[in-house]
N, C-alpha and C. Protein backbone atom coordinates (compact mmCIF):
# COMPACT_ATOMS: atom_id res chain seq x y z
N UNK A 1 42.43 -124.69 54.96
CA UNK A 1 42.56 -125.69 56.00
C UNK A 1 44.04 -126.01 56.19
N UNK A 2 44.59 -126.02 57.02
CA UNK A 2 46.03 -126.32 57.69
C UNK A 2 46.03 -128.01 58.84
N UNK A 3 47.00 -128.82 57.65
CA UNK A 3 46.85 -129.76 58.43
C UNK A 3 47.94 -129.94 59.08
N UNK A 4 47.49 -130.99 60.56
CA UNK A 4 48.87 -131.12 61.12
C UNK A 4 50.10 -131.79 60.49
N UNK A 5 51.39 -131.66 61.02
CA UNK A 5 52.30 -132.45 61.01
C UNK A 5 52.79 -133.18 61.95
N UNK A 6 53.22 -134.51 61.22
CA UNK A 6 54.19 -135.10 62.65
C UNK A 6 55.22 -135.19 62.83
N UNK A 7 55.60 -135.56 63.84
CA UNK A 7 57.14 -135.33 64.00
C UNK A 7 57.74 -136.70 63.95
N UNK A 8 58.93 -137.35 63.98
CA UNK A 8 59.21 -138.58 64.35
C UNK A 8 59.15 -138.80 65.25
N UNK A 9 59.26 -138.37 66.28
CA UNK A 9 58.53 -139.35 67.71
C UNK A 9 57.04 -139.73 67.52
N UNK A 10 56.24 -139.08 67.25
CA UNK A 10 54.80 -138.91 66.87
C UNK A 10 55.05 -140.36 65.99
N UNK A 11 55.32 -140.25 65.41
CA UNK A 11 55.37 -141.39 63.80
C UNK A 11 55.92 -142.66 64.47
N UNK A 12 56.76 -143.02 65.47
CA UNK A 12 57.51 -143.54 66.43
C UNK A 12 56.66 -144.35 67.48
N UNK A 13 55.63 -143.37 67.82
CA UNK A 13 55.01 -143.47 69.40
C UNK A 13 53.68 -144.56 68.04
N UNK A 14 53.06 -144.35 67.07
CA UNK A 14 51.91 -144.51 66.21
C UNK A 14 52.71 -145.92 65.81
N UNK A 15 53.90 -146.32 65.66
CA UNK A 15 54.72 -147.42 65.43
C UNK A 15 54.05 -148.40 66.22
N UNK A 16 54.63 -148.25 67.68
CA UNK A 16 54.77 -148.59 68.34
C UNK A 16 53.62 -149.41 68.89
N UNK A 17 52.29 -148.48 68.93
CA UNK A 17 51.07 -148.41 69.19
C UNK A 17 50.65 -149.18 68.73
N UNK A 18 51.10 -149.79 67.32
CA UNK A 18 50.16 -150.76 66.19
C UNK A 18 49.78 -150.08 65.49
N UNK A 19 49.26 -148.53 65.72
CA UNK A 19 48.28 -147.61 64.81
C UNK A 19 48.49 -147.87 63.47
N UNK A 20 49.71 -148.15 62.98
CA UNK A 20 50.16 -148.16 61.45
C UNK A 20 50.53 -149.36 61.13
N UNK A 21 50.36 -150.57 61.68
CA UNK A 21 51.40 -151.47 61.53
C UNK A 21 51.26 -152.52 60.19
N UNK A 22 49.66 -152.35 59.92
CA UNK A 22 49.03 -153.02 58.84
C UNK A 22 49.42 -152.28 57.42
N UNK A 23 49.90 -151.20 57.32
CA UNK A 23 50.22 -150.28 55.87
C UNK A 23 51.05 -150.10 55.81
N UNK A 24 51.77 -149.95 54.40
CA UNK A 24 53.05 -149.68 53.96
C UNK A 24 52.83 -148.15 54.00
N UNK A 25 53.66 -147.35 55.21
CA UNK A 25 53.91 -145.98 55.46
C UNK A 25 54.92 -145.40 55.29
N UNK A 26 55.03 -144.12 54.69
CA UNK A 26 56.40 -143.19 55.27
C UNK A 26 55.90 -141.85 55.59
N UNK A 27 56.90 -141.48 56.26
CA UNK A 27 56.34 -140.03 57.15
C UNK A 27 57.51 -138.75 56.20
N UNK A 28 57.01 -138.35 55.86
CA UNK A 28 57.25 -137.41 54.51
C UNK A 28 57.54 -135.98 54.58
N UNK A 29 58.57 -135.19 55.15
CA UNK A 29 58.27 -133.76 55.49
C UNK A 29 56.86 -133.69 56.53
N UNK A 30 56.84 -134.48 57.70
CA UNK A 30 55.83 -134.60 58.90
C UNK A 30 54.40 -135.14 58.18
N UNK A 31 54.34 -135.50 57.20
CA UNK A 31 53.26 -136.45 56.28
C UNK A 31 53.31 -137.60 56.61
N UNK A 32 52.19 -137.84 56.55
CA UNK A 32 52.26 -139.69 56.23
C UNK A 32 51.54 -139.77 54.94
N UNK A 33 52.68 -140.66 54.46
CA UNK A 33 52.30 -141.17 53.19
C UNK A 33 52.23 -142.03 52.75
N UNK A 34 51.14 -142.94 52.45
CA UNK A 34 50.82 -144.37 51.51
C UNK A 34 52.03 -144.95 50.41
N UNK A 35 52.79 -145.70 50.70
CA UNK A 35 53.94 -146.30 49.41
C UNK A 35 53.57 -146.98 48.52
N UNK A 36 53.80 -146.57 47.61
CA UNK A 36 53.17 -147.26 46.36
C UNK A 36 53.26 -148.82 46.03
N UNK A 37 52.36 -149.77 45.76
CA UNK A 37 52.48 -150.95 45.49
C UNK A 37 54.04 -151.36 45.06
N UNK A 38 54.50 -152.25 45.47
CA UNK A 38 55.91 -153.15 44.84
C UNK A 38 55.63 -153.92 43.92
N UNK A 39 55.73 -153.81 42.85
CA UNK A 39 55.52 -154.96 41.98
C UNK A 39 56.54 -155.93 41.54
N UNK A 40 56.97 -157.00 40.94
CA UNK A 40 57.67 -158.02 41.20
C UNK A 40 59.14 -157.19 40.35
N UNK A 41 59.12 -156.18 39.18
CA UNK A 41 60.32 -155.92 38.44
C UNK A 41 60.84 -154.77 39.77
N UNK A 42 60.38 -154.04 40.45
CA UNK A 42 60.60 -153.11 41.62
C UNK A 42 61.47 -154.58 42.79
N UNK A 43 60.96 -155.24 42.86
CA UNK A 43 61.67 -156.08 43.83
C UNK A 43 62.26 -156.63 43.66
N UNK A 44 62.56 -156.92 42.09
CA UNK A 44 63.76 -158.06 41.43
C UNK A 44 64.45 -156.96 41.50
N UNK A 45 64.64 -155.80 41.33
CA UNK A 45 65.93 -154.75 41.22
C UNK A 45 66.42 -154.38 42.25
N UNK A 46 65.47 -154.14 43.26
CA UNK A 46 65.94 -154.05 44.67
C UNK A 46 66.58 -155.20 44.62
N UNK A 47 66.36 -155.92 45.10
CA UNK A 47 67.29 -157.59 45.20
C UNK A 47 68.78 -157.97 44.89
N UNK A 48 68.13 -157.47 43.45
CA UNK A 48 69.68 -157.69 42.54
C UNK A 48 70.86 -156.50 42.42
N UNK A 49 70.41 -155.46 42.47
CA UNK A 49 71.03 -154.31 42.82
C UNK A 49 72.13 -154.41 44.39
N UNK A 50 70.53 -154.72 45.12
CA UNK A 50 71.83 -154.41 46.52
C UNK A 50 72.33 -155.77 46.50
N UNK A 51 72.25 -156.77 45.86
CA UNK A 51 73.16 -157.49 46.19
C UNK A 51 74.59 -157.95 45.86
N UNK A 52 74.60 -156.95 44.22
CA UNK A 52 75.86 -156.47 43.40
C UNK A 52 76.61 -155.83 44.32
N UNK A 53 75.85 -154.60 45.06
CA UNK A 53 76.98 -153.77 45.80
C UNK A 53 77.37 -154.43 47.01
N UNK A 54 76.51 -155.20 47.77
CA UNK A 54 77.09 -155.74 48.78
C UNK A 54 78.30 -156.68 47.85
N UNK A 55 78.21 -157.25 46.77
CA UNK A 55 79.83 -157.92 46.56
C UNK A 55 80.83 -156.93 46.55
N UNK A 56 80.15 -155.88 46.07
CA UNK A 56 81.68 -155.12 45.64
C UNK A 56 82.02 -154.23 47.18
N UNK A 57 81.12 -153.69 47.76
CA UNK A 57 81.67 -152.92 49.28
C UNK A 57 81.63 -154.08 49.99
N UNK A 58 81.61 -155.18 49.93
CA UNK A 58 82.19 -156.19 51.28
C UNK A 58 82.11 -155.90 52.00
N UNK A 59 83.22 -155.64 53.27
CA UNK A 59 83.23 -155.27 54.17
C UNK A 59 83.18 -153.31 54.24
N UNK A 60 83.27 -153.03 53.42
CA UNK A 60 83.18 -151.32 53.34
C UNK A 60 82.10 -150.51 54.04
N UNK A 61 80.95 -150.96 53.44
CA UNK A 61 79.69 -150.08 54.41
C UNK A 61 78.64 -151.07 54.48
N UNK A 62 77.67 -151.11 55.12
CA UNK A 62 76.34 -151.97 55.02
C UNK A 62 75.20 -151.25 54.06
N UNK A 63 74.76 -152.08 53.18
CA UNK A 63 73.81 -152.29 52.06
C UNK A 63 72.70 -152.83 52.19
N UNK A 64 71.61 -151.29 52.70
CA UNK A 64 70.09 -152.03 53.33
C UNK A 64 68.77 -151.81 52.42
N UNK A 65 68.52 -152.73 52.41
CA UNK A 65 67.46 -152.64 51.62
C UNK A 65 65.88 -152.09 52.27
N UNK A 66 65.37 -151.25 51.50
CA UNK A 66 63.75 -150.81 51.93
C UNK A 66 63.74 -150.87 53.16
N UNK A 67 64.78 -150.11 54.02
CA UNK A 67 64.25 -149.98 55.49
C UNK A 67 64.47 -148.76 55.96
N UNK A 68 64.02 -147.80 56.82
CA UNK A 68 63.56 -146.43 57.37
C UNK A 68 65.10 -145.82 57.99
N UNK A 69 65.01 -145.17 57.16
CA UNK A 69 65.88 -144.07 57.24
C UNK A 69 65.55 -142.86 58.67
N UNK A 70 66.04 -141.87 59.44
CA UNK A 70 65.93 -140.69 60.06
C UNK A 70 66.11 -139.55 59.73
N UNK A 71 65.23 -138.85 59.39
CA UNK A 71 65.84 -137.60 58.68
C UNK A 71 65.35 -136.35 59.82
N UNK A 72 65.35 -135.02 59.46
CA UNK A 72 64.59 -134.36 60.72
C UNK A 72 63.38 -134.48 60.75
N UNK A 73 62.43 -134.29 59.51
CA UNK A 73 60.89 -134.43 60.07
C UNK A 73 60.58 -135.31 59.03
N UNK A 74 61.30 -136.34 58.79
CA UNK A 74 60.75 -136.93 57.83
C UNK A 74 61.34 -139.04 58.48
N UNK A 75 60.31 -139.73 57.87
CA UNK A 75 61.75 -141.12 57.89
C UNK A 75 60.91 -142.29 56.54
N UNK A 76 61.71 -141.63 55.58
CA UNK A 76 61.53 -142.42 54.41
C UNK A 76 62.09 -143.95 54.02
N UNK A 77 61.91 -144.43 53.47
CA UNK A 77 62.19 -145.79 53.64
C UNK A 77 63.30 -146.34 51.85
N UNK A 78 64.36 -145.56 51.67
CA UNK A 78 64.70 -145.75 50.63
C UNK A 78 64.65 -147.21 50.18
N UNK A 79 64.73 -147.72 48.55
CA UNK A 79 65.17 -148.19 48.05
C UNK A 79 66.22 -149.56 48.77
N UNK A 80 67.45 -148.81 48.83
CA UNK A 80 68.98 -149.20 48.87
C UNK A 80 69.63 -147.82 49.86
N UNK A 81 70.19 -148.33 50.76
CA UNK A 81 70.68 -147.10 51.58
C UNK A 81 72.55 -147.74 51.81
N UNK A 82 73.17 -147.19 51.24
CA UNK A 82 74.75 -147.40 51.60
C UNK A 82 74.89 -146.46 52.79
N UNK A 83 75.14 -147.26 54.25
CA UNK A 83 75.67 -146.74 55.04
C UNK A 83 76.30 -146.84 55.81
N UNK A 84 77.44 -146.20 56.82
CA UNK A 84 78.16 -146.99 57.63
C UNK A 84 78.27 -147.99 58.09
N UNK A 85 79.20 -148.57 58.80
CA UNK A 85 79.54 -150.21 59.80
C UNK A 85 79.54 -149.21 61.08
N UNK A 86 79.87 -149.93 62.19
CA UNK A 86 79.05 -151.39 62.33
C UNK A 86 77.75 -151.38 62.15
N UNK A 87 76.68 -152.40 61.51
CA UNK A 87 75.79 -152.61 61.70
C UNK A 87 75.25 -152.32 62.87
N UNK A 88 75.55 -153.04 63.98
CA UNK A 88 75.29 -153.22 65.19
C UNK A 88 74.42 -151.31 66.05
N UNK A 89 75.49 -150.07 64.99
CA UNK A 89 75.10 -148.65 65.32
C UNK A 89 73.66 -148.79 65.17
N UNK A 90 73.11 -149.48 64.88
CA UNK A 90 71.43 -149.06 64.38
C UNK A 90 70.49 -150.05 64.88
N UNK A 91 70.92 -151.07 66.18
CA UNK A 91 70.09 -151.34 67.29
C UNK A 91 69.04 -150.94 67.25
N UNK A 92 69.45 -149.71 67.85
CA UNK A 92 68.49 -148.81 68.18
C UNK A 92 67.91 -147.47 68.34
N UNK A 93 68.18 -147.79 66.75
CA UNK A 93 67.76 -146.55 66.08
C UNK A 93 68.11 -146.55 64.30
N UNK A 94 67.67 -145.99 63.92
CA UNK A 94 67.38 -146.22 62.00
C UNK A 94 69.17 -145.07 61.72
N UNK A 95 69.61 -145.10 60.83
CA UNK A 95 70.70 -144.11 60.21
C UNK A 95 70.34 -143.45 59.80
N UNK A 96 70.89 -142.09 60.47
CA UNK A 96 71.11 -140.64 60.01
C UNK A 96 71.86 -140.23 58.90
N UNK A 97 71.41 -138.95 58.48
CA UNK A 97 72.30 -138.39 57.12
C UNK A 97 74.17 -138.31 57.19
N UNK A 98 74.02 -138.32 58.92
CA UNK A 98 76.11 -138.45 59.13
C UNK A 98 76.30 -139.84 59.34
N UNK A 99 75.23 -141.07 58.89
CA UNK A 99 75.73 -142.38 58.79
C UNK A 99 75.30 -142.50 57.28
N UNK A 100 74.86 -142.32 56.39
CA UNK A 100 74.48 -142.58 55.23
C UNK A 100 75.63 -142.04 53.94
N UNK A 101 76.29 -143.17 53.31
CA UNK A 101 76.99 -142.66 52.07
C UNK A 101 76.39 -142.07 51.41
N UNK A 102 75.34 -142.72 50.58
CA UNK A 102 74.78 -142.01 49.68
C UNK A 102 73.34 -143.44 49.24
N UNK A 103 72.10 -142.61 49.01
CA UNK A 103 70.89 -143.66 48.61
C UNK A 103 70.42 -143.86 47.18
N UNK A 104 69.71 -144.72 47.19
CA UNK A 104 69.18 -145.50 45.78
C UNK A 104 67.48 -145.71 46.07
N UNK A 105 66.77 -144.71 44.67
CA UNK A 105 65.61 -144.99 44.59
C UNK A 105 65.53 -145.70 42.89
N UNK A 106 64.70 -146.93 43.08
CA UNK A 106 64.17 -147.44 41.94
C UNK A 106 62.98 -147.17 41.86
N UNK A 107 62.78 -146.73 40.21
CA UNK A 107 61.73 -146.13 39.55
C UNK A 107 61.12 -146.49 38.39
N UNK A 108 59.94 -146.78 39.12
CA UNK A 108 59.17 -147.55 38.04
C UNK A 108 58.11 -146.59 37.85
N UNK A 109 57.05 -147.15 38.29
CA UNK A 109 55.86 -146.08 38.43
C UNK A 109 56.19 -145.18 39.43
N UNK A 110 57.13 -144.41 39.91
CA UNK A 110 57.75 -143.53 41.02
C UNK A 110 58.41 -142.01 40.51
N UNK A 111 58.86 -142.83 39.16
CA UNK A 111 60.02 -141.53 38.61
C UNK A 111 59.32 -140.25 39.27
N UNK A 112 58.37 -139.51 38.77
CA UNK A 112 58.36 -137.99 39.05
C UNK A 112 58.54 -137.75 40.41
N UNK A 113 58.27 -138.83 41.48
CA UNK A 113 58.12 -138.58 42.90
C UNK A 113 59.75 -138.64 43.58
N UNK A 114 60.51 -139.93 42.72
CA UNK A 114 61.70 -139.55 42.89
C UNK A 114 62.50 -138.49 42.71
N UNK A 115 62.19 -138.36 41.40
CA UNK A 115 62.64 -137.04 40.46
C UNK A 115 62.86 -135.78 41.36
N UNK A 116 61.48 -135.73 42.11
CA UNK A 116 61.28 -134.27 42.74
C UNK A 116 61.02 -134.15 43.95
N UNK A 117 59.96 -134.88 44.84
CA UNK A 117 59.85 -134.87 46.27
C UNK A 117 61.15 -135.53 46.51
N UNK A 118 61.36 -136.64 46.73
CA UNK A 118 62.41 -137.50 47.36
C UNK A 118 63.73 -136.65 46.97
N UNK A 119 64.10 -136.07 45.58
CA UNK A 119 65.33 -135.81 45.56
C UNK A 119 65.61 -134.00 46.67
N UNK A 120 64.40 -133.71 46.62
CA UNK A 120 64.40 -132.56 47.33
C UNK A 120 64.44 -132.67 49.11
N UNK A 121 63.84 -133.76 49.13
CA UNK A 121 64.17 -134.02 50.89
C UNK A 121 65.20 -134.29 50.90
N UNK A 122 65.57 -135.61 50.40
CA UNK A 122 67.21 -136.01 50.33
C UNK A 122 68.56 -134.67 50.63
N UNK A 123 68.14 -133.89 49.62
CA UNK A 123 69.26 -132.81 49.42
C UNK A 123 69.34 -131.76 50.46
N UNK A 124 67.84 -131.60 50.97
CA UNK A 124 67.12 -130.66 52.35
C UNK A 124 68.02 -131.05 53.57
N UNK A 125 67.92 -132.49 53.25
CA UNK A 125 68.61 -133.56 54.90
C UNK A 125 70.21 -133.08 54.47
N UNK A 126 71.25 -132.97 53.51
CA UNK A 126 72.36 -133.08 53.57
C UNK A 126 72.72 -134.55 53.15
N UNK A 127 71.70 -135.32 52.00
CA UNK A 127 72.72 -136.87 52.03
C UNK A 127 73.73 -136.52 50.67
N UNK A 128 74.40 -136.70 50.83
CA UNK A 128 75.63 -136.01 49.48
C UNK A 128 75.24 -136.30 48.55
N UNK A 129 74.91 -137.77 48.33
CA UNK A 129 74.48 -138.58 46.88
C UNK A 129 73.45 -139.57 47.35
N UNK A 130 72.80 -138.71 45.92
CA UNK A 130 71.39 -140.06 45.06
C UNK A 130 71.48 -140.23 43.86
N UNK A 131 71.43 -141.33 44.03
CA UNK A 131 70.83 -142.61 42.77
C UNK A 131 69.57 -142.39 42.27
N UNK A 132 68.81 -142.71 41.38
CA UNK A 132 67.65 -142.44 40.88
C UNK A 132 67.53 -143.84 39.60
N UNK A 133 67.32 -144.54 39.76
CA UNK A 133 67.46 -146.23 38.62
C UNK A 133 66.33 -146.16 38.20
N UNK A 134 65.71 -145.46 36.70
CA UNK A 134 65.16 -145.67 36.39
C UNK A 134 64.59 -147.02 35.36
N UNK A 135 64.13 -148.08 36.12
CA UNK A 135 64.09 -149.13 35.25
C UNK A 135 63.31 -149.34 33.61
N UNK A 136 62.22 -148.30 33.20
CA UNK A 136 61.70 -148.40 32.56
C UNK A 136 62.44 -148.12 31.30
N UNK A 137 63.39 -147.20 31.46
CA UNK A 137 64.26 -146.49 30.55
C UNK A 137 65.73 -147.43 30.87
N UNK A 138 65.99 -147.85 31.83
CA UNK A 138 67.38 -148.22 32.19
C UNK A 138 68.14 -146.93 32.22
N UNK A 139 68.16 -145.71 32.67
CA UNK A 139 69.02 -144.67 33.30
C UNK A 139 69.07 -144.90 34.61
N UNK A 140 70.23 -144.13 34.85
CA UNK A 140 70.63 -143.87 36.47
C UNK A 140 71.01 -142.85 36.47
N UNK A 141 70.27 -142.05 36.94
CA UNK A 141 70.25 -140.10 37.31
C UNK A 141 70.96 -140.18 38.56
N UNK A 142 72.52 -139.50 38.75
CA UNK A 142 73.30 -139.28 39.57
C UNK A 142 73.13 -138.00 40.22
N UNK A 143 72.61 -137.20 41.27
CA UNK A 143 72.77 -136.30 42.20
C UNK A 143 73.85 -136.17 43.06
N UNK A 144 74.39 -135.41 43.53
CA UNK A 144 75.47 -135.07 44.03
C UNK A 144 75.63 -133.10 44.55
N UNK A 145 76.34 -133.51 45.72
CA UNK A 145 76.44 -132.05 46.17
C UNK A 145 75.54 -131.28 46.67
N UNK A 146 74.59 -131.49 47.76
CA UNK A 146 73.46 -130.58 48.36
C UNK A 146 73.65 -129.20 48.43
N UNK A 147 72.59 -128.81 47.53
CA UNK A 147 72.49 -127.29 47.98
C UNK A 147 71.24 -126.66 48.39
N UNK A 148 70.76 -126.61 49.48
CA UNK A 148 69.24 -125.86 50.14
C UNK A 148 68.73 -127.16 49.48
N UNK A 149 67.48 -126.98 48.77
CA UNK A 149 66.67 -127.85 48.69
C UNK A 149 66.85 -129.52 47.15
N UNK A 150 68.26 -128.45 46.57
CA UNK A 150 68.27 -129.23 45.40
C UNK A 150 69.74 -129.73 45.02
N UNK A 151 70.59 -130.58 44.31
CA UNK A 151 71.69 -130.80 44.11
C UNK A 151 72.43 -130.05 42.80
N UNK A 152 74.11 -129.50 43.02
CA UNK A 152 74.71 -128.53 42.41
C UNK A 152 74.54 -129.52 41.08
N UNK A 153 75.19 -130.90 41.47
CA UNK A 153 75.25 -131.97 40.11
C UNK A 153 74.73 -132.75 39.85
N UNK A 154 74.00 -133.32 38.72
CA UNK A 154 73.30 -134.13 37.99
C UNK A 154 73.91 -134.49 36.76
N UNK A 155 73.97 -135.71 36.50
CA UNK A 155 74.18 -136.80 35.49
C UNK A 155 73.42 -138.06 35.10
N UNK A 156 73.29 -138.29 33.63
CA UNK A 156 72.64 -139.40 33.75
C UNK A 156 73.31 -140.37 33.27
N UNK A 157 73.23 -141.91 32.69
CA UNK A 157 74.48 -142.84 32.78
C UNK A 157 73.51 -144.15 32.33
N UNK A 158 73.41 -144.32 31.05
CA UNK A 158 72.66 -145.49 30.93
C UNK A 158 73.70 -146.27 30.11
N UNK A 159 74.89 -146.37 30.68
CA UNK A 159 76.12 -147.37 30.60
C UNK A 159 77.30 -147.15 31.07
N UNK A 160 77.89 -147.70 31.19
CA UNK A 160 79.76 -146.93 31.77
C UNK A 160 79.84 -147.72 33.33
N UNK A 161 80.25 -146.65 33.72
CA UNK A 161 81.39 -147.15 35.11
C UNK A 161 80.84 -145.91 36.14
N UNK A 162 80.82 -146.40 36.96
CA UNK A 162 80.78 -145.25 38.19
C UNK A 162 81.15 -145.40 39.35
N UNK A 163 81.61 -143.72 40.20
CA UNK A 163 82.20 -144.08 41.36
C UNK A 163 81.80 -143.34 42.03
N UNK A 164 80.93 -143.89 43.26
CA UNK A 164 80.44 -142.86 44.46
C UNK A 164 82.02 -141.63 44.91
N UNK A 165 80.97 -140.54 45.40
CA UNK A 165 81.89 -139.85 46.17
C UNK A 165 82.79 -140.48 47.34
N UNK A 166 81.48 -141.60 47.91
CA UNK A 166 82.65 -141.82 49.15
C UNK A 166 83.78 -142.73 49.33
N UNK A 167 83.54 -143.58 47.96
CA UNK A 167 84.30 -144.52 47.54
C UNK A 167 84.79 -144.42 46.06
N UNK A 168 85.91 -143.54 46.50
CA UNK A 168 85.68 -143.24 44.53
C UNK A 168 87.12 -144.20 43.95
N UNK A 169 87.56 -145.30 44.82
CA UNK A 169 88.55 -146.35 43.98
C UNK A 169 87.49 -147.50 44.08
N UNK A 170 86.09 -147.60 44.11
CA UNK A 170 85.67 -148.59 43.81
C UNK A 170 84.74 -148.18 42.99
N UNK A 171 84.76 -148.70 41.99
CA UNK A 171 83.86 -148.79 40.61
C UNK A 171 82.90 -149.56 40.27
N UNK A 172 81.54 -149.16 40.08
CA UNK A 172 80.28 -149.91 40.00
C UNK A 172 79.69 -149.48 38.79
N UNK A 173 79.45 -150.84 37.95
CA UNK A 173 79.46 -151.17 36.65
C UNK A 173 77.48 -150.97 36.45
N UNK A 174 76.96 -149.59 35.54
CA UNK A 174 75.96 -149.33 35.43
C UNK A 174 75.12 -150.65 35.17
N UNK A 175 75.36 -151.37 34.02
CA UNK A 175 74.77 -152.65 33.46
C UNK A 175 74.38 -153.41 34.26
N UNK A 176 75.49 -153.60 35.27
CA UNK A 176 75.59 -154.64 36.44
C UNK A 176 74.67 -154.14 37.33
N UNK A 177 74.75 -153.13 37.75
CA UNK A 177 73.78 -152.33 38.08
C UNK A 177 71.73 -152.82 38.08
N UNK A 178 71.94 -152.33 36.46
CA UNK A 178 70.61 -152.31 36.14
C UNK A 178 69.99 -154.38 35.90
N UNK A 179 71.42 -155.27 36.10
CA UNK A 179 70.99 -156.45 35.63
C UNK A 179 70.23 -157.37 36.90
């Protein structure tokens, strides 16, 4: 059996419609897919996370939380998305992989899906860098460098200092991070 896919307009037009409006959705390599429950340590990290980096990038890039990304056949709803200014670019319309620094998935009950679907679309689209915060463990699995479906570099970092590619004189403190 061969099922369909959708496209983002499709996923767009079903928005729009109401068709989806009651479920937490993402459209997945032309999938739709059910998002897994949030539970309160998933939303205290979201929270506290992007709100560390919004101190430290200030005015540098905008720091969005759990909202829909554009990819080509996909529009996932990261985590934490560091991406260009002005705000105002995304009116009307979600940020693309040439507005996106680099994203943040927290992982709770998620890890393997992060681990492997998400880091493989991510790298498919061209976003340079992912985050991967695993809270259960307190790691942060660093990706970097897209190649076809997977990234050249990986690191993991459950303390120290770190510096995105696109901002690499600003330094973001793992702990601080994970606190």
């Amino acid at each position: 059996m061969n099922l369909a896919k959708w496209s983002v307009s499709d996923y767009h037009r079903m928005i729009a419609a109401g068709i989806v409006s009651d479920r937490r959705l993402e459209l997945i390599a032309g999938d739709i897919v059910e998002m897994s429950p949030e539970g309160p340590l998933h939303s205290s990290r979201i929270r506290k996370g992007a709100n560390y980096l919004r101190r430290i990038f200030n005015d540098l890039a905008l720091v969005s939380e759990a909202h829909p990304i554009t990819l080509s056949n996909s529009e996932p709803e990261p985590d934490i998305a560091i991406v260009r200014l002005p705000e105002s670019r995304y009116d009307d319309r979600h940020p693309a992989p040439d507005d996106i620094f680099w994203l943040i998935e927290i992982a709770d009950s998620t890890l393997h899906k992060d681990l492997n679907e998400k880091k493989h679309l991510y790298a498919r689209s061209g976003i340079n860098e992912y985050w991967v915060m695993d809270v259960n463990s307190n790691l942060l699995t660093v990706f970097r460098e897209p190649i076809g479906d997977d990234y050249a570099f990986q690191q993991d970092y459950d303390r120290g200092e770190i510096a995105s590619l696109a901002f690499p004189d600003i330094i973001v403190s793992v702990t601080q991070l994970f606190s």
